[in-house]
Protein backbone atom coordinates (compact mmCIF):
# COMPACT_ATOMS: atom_id res chain seq x y z
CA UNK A 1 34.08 13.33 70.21
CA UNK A 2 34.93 12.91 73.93
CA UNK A 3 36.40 8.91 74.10
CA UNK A 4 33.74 8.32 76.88
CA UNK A 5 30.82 9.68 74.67
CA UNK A 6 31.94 7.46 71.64
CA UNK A 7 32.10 4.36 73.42
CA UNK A 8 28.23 5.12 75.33
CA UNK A 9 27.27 5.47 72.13
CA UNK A 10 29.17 1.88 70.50
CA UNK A 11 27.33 0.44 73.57
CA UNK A 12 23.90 1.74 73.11
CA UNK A 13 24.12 0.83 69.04
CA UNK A 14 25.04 -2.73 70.28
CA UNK A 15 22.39 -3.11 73.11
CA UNK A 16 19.87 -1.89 70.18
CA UNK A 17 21.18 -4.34 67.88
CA UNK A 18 21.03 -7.32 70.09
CA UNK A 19 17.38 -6.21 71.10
CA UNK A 20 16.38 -5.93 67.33
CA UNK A 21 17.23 -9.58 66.58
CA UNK A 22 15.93 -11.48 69.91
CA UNK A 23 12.85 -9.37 69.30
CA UNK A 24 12.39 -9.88 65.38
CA UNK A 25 15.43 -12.46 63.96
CA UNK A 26 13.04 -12.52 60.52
CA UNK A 27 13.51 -9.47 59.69
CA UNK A 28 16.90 -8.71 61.10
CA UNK A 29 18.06 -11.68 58.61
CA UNK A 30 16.53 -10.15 56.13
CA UNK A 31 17.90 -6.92 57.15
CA UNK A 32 21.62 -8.22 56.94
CA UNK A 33 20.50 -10.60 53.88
CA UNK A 34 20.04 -7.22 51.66
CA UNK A 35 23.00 -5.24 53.09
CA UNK A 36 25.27 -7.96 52.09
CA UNK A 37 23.47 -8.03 48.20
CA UNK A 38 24.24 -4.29 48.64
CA UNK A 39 27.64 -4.72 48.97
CA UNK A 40 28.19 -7.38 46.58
CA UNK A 41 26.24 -5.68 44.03
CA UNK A 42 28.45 -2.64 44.69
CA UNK A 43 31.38 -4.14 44.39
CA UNK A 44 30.45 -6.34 41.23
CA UNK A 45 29.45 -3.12 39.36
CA UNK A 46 33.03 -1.20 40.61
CA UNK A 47 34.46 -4.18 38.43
CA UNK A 48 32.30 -4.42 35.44
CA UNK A 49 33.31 -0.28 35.04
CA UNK A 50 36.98 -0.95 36.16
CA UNK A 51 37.07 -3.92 33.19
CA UNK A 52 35.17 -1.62 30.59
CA UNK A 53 37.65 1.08 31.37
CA UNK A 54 40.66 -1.08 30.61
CA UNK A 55 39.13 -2.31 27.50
């Protein structure tokens, strides 16, 4: 991808990001809220099979 192309495209996923939470911060929070329960979740389950594995 063309350097000029990827960062239009950086700067429209931004500009669409800072829209989404002046226009609705409720729901963006809640948005990032389940992402990062996601992610911990994830990462809490890689261990639990890492530590069964070593058993």
């Amino acid at each position: 991808m063309p350097a000029k192309a990827k960062t239009l495209l950086i700067w429209i996923v931004v500009i669409f990001l800072i829209f989404a939470i002046v226009n609705d911060p409720d729901r963006a929070g809640n948005i990032v809220t389940s992402i990062w329960d996601f992610i911990t979740n994830t990462i809490s389950s890689f261990g639990q099979f890492f530590s069964t594995i070593s058993s």
